[in-house]
N, C-alpha and C. Protein backbone atom coordinates (compact mmCIF):
# COMPACT_ATOMS: atom_id res chain seq x y z
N UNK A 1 0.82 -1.19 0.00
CA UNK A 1 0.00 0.00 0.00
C UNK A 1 0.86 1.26 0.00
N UNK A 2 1.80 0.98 0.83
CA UNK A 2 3.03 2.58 0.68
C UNK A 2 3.74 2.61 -0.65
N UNK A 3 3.20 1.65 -1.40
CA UNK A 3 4.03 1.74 -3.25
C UNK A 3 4.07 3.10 -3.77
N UNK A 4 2.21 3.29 -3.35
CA UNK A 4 1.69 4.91 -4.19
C UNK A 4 2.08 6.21 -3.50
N UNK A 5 2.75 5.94 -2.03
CA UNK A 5 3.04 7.18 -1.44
C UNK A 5 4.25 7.54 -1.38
N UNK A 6 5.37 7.10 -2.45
CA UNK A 6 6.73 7.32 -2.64
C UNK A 6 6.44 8.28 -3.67
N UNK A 7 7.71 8.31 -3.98
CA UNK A 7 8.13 8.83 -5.24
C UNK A 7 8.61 7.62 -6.01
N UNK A 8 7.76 7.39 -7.11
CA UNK A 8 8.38 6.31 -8.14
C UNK A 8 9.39 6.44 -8.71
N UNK A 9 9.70 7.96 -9.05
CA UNK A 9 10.94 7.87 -9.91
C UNK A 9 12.37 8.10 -9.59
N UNK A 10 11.83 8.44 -7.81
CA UNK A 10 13.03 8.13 -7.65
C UNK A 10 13.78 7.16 -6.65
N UNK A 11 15.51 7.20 -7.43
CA UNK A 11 16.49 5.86 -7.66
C UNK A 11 16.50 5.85 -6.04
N UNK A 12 16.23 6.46 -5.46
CA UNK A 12 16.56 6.20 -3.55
C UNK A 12 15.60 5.46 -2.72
N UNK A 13 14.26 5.53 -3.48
CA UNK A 13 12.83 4.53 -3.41
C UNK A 13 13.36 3.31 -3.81
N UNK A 14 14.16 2.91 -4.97
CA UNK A 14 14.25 1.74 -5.46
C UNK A 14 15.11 0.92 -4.49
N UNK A 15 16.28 1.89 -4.29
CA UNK A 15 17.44 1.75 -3.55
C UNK A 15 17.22 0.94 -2.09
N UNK A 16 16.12 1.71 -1.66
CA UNK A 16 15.77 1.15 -0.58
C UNK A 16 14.84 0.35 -0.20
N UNK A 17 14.32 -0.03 -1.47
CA UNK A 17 13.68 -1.23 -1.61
C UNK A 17 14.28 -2.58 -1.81
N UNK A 18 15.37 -2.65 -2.43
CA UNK A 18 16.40 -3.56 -2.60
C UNK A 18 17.08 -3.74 -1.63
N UNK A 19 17.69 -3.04 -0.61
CA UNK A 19 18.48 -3.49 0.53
C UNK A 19 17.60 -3.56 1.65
N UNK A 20 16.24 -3.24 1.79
CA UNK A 20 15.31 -3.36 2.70
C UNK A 20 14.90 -5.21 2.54
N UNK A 21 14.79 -5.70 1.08
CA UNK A 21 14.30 -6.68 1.06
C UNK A 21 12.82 -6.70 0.53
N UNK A 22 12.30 -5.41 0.48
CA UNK A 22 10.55 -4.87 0.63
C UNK A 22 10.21 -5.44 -1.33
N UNK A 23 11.66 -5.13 -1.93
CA UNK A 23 11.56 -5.34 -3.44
C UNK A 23 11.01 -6.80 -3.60
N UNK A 24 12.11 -7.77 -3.28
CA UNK A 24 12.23 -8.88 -3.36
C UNK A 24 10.37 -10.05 -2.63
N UNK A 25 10.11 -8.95 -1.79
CA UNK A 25 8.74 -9.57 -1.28
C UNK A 25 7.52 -9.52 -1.52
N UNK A 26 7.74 -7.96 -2.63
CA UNK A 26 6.79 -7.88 -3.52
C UNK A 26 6.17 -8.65 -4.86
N UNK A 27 7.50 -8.71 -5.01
CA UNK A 27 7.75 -10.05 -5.93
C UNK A 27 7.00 -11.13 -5.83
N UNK A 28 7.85 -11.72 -4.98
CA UNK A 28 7.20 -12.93 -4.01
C UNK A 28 5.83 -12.81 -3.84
N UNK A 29 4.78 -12.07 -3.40
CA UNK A 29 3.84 -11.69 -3.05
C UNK A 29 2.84 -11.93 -4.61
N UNK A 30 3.52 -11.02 -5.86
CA UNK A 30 2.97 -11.78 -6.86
C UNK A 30 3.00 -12.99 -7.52
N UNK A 31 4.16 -13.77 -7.33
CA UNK A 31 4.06 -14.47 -7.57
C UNK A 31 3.70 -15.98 -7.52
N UNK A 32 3.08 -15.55 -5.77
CA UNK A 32 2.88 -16.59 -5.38
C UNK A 32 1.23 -16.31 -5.94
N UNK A 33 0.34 -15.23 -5.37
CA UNK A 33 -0.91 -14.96 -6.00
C UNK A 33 -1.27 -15.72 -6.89
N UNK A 34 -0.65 -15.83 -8.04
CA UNK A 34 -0.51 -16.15 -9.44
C UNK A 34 -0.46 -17.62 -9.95
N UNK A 35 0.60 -18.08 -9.02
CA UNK A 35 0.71 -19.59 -8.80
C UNK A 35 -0.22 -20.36 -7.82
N UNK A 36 -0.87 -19.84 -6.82
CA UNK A 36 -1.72 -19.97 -6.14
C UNK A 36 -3.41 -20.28 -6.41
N UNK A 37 -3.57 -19.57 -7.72
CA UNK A 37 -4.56 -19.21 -8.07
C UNK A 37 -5.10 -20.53 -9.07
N UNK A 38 -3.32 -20.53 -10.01
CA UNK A 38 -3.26 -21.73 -11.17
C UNK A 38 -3.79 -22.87 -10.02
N UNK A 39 -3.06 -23.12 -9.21
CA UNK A 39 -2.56 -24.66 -8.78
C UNK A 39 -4.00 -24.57 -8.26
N UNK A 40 -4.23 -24.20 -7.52
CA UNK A 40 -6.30 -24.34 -6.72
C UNK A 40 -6.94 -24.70 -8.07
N UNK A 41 -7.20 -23.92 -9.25
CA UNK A 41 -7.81 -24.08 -10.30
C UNK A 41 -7.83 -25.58 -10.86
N UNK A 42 -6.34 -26.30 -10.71
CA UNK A 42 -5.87 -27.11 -10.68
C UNK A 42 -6.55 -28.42 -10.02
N UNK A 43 -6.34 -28.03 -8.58
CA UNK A 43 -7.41 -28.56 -7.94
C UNK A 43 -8.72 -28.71 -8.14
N UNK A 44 -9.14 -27.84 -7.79
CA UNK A 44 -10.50 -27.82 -8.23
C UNK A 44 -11.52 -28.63 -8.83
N UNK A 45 -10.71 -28.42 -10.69
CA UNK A 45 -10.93 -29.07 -11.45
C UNK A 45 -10.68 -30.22 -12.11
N UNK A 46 -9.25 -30.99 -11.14
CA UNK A 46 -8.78 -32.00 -11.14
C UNK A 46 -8.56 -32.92 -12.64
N UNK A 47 -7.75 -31.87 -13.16
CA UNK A 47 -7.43 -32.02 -14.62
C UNK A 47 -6.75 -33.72 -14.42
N UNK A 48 -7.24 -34.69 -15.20
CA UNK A 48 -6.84 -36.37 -14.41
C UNK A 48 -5.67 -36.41 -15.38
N UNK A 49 -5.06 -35.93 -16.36
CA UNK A 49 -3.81 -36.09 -17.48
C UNK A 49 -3.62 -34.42 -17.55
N UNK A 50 -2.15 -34.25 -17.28
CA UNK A 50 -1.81 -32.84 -17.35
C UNK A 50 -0.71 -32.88 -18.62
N UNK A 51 -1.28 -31.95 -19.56
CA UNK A 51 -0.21 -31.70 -21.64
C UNK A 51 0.56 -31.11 -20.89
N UNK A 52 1.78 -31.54 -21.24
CA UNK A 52 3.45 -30.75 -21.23
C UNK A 52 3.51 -30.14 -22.12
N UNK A 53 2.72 -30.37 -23.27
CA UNK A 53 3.58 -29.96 -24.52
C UNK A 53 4.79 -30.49 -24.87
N UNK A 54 5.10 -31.34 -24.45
CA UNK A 54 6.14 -32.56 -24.93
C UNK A 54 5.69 -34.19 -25.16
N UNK A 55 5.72 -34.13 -26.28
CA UNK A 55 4.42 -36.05 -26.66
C UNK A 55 5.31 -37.06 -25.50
N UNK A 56 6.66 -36.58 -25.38
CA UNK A 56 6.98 -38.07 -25.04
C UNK A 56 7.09 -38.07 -23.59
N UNK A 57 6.67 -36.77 -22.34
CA UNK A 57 6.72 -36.74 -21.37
C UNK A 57 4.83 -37.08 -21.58
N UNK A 58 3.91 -36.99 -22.30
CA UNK A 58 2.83 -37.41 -21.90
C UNK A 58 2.38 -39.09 -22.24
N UNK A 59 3.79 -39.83 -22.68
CA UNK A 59 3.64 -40.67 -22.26
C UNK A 59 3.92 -41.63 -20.93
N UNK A 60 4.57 -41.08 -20.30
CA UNK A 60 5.82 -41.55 -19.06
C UNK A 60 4.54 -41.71 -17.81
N UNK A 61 4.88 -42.83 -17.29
CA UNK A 61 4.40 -43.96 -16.27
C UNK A 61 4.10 -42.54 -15.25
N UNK A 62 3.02 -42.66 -14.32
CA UNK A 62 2.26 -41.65 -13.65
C UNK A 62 2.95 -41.99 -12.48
N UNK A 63 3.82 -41.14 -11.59
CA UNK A 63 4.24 -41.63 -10.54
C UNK A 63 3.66 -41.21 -9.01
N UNK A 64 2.94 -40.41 -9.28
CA UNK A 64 2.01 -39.97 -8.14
C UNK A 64 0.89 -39.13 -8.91
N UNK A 65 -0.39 -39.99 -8.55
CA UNK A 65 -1.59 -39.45 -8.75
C UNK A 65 -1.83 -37.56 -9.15
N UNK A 66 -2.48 -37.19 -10.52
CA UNK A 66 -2.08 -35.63 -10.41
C UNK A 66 -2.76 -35.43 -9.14
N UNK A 67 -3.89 -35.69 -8.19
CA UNK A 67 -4.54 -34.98 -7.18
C UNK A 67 -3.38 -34.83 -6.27
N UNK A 68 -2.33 -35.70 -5.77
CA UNK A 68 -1.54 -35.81 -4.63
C UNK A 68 -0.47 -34.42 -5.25
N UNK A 69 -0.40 -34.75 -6.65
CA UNK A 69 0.81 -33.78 -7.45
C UNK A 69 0.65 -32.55 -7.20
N UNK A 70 -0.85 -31.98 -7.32
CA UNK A 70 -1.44 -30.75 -6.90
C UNK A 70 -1.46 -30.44 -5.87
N UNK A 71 -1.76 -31.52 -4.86
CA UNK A 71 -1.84 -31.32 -3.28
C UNK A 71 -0.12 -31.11 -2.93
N UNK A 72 0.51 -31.27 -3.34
CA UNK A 72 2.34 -31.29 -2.99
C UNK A 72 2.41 -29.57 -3.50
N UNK A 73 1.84 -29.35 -4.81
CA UNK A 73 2.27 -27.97 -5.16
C UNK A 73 1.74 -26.67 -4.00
N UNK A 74 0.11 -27.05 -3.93
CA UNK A 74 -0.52 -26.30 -3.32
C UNK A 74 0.22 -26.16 -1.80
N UNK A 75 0.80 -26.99 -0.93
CA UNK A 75 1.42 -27.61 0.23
C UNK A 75 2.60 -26.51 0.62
N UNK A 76 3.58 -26.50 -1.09
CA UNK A 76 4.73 -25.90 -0.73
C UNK A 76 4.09 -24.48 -1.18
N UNK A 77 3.52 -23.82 -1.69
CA UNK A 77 2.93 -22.58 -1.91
C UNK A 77 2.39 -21.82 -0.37
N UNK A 78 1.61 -22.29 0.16
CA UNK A 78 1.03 -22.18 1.64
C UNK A 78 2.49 -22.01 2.61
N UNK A 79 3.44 -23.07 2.12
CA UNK A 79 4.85 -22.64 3.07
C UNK A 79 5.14 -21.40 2.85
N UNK A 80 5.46 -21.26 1.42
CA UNK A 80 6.03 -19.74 0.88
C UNK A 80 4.82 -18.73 1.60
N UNK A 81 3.92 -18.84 1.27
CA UNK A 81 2.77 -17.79 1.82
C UNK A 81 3.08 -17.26 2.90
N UNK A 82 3.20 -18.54 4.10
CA UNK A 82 3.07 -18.32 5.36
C UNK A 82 4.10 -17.41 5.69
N UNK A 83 5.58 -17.68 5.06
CA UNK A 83 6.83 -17.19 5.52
C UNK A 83 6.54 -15.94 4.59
N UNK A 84 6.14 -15.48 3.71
CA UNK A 84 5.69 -13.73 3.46
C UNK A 84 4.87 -13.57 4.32
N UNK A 85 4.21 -14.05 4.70
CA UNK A 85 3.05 -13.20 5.55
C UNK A 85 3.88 -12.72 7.26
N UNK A 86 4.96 -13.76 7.16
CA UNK A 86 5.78 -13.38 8.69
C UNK A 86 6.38 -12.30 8.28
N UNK A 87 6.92 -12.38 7.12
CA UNK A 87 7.87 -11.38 7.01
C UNK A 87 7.19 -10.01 6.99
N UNK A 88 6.27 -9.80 6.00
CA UNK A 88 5.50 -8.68 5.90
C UNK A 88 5.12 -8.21 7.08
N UNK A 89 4.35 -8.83 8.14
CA UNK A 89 4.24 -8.36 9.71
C UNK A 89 5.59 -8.17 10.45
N UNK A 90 6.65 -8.77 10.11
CA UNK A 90 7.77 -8.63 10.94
C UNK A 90 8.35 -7.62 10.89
N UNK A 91 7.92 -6.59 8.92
CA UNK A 91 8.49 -5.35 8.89
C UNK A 91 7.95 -4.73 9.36
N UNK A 92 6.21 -4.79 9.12
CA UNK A 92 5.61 -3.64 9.90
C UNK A 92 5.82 -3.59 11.00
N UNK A 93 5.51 -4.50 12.13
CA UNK A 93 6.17 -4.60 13.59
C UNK A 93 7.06 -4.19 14.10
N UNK A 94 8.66 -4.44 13.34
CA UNK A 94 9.97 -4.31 13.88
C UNK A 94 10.85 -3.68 12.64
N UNK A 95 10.23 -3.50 11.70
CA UNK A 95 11.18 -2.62 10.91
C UNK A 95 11.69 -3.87 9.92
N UNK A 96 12.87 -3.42 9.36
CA UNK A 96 13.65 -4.11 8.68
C UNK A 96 15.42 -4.77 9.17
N UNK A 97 14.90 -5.74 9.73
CA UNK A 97 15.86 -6.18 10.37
C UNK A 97 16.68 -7.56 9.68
N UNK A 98 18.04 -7.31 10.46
CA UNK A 98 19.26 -8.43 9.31
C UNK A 98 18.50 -9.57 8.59
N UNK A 99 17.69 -10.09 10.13
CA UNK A 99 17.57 -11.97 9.53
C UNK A 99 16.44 -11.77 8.73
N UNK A 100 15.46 -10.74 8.86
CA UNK A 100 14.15 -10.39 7.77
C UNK A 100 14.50 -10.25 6.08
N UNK A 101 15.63 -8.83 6.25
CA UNK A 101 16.31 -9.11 4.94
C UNK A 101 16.71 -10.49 4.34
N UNK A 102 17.58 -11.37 4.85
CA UNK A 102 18.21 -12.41 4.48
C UNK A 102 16.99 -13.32 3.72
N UNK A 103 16.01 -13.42 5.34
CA UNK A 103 15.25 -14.60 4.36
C UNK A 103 14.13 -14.31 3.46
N UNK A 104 14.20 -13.02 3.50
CA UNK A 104 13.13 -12.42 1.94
C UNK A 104 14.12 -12.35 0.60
N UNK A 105 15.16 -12.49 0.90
CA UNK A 105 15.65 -12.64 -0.16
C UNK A 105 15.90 -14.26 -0.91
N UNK A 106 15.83 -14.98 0.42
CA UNK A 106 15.95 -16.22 0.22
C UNK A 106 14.65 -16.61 -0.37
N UNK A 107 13.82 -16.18 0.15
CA UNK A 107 12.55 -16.70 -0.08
C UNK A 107 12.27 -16.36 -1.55
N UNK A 108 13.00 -14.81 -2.08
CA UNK A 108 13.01 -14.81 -3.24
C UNK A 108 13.40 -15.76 -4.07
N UNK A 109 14.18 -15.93 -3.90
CA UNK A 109 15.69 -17.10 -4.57
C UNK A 109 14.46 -18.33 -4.84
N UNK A 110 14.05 -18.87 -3.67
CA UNK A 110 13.50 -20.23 -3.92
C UNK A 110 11.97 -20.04 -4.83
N UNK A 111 11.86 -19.13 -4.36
CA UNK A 111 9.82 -18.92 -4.95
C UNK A 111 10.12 -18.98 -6.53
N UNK A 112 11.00 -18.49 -7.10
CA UNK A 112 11.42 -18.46 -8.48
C UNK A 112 11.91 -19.54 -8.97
N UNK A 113 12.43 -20.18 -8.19
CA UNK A 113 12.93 -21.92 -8.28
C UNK A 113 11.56 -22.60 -8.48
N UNK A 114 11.02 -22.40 -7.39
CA UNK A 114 9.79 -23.01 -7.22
C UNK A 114 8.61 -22.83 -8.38
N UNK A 115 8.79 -21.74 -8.83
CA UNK A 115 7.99 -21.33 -10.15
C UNK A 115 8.51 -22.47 -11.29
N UNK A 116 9.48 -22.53 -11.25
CA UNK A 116 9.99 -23.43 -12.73
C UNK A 116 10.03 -25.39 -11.85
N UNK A 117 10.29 -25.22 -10.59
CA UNK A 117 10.39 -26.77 -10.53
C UNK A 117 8.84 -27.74 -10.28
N UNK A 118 7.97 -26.72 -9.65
CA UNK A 118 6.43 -27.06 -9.61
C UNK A 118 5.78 -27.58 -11.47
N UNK A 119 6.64 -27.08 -12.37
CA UNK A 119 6.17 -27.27 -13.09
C UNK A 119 6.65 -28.78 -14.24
N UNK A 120 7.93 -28.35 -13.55
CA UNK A 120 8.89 -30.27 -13.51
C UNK A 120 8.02 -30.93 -13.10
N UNK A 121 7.67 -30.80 -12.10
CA UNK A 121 7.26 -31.60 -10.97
C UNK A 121 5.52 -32.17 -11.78
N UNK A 122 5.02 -31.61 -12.25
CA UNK A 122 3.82 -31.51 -12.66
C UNK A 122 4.01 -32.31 -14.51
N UNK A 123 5.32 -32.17 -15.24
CA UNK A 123 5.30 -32.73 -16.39
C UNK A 123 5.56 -33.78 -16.09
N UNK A 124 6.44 -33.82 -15.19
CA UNK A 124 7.26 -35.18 -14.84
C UNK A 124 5.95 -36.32 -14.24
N UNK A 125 5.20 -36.40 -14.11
CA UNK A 125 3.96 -36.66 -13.42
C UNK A 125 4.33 -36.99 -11.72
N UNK A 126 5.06 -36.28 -11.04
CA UNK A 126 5.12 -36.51 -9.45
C UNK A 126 7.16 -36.96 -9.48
N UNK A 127 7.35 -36.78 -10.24
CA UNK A 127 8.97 -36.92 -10.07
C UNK A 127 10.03 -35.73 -9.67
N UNK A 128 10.85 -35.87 -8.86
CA UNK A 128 11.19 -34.98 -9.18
C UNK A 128 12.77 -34.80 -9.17
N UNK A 129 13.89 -33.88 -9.91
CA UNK A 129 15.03 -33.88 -9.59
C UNK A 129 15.63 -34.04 -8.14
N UNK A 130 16.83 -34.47 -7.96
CA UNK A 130 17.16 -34.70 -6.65
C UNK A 130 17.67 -33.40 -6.16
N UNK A 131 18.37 -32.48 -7.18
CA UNK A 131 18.84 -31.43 -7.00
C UNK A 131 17.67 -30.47 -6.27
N UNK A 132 16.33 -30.79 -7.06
CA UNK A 132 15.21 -29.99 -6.78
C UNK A 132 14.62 -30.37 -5.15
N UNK A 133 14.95 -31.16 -5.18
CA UNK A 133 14.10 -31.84 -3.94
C UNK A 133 15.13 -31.48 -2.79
N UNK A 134 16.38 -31.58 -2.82
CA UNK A 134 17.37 -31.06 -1.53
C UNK A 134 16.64 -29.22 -1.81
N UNK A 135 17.33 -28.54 -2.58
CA UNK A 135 16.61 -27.65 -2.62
C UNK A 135 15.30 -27.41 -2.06
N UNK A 136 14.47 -27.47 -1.97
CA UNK A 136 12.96 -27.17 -1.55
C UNK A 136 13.13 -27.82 0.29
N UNK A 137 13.85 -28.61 0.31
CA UNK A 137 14.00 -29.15 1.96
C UNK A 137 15.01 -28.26 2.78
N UNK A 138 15.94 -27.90 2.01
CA UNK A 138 16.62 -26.95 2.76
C UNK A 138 15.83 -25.66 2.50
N UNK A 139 15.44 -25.05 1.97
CA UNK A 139 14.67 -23.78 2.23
C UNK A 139 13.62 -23.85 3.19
N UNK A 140 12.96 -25.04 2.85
CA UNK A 140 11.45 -25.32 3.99
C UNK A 140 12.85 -25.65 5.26
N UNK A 141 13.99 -25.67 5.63
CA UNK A 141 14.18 -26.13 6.94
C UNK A 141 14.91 -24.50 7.15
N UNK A 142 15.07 -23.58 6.39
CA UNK A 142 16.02 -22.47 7.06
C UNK A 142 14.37 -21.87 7.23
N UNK A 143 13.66 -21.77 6.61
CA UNK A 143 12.30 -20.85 7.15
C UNK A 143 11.52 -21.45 8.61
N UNK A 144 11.60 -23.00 8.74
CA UNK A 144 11.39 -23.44 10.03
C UNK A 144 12.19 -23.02 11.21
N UNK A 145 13.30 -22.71 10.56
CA UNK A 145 14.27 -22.35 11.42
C UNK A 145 14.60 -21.28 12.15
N UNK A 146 14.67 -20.03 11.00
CA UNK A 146 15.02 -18.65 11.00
C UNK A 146 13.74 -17.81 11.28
N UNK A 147 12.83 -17.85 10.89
CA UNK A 147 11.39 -17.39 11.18
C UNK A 147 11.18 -17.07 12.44
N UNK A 148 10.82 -18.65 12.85
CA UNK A 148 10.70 -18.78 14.65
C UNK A 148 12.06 -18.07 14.93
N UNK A 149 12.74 -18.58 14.98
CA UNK A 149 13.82 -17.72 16.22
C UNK A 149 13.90 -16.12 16.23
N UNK A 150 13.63 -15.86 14.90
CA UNK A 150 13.58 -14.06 14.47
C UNK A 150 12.35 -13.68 15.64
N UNK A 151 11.24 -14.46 15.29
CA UNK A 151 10.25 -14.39 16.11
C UNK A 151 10.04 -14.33 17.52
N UNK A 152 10.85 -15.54 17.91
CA UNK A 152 11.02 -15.25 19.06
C UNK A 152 11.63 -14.23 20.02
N UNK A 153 13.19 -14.19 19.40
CA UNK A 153 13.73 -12.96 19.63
C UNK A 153 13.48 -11.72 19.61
N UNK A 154 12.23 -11.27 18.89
CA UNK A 154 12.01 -9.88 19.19
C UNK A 154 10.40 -9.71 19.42
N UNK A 155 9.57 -10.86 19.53
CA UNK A 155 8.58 -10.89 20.57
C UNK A 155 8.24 -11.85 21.22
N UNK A 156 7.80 -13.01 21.43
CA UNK A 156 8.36 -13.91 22.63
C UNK A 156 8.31 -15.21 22.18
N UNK A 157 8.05 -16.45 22.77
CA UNK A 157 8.35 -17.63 22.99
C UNK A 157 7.20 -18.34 22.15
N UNK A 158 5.64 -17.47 22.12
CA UNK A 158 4.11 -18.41 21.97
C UNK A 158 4.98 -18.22 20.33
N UNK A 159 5.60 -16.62 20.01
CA UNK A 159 4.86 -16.36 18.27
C UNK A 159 6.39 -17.60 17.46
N UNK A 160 7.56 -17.46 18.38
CA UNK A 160 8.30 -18.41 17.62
C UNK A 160 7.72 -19.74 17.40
N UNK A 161 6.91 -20.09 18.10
CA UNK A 161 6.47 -21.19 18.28
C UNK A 161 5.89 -21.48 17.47
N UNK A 162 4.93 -20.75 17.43
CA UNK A 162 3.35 -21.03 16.38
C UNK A 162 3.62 -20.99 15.33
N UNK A 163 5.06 -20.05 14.74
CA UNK A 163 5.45 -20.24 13.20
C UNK A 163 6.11 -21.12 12.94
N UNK A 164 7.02 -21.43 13.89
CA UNK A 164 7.68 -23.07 13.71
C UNK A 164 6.79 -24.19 13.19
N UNK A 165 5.92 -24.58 14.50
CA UNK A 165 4.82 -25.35 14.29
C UNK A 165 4.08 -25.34 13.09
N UNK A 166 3.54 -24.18 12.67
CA UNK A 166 3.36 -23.99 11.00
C UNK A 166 4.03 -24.47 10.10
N UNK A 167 5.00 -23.83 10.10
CA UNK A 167 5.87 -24.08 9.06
C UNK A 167 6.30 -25.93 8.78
N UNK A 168 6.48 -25.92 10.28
CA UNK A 168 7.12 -27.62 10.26
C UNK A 168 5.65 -28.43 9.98
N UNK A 169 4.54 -28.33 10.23
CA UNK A 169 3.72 -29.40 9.62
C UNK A 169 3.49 -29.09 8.11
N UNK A 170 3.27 -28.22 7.99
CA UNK A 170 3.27 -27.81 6.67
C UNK A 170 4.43 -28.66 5.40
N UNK A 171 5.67 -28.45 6.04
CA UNK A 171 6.90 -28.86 5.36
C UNK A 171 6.69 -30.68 5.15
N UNK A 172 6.21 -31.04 6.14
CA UNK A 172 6.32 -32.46 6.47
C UNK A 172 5.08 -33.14 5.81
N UNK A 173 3.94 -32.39 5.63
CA UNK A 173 2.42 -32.76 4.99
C UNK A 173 3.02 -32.75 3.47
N UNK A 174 3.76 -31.55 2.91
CA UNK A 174 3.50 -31.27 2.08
C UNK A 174 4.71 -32.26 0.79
N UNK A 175 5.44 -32.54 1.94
CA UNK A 175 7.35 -33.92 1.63
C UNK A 175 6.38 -35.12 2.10
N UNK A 176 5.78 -35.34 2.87
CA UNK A 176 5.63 -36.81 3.01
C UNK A 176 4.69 -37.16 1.64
């Protein structure tokens, strides 16, 4: 909402949107919307054969049901969500602080990963790279990680908690 009460054009708005982290979460923020919106639709309508646009990936042996495939996408989306939605309260709350920066940027890093490997993940019919899969476990374990403790540390013990707890069933519903 403070987008429209800057000055757009100028380079010290941008500036400080980039080392704030505020850039990178905006981002994030659309892009999860967007992907959020597909993958439910997804759901929803429980498309039972998903076109790659590649003949010979729509022939390849189904390795997890598309409903479970969708339910895995939708799973890790809700992670990403959750950890913008900390962050976004964590700025308004406490400003812009080290470990906030770090993992909005991280979160950048992966959500954009996540944009292109959800969609592996979805041609491949439930397969997925190994590279991709350490990836997505170590991000879901630094946001279980770093979240809560940010949390805790600068308001108390219930809110680290409750985002941990989030985060970690979430991570574990969404991998098992």
């Amino acid at each position: 909402m403070d987008l429209f009460s800057h000055e757009l054009l100028s380079l010290n708005f941008y500036q400080q949107e980039l080392i704030s982290g505020q850039f990178g979460l905006r981002i994030v923020s659309l892009i999860l919307g967007m992907k959020t919106i597909s993958a439910l639709l997804d759901f929803v309508y429980q498309k039972s054969n998903i076109k790659t646009g590649y003949p010979e990936l729509d022939n390849l042996s189904v390795n997890h049901p598309t409903s479970k495939v969708t339910a895995f996408v939708l799973g890790q989306l809700f992670i990403y969500q959750l950890a913008t939605f900390s962050l976004w309260l964590s700025n308004l709350f406490l400003g812009f602080l080290l470990e906030t920066k770090l993992i909005s940027w991280a979160l950048f890093f992966v959500v954009d990963d996540w944009a292109i490997i959800s969609d592996y993940y979805k041609a491949l019919k439930g397969r997925f790279f190994t590279s991709h899969l350490i990836r997505i476990t170590f991000f879901n374990f630094l946001f279980c990680v770093v979240l809560p403790i940010t949390f805790y540390k600068y308001f108390n013990w219930w809110t680290g908690l409750i985002t941990f707890a989030s985060i970690a069933i979430l991570s574990t519903m969404s991998l098992g």
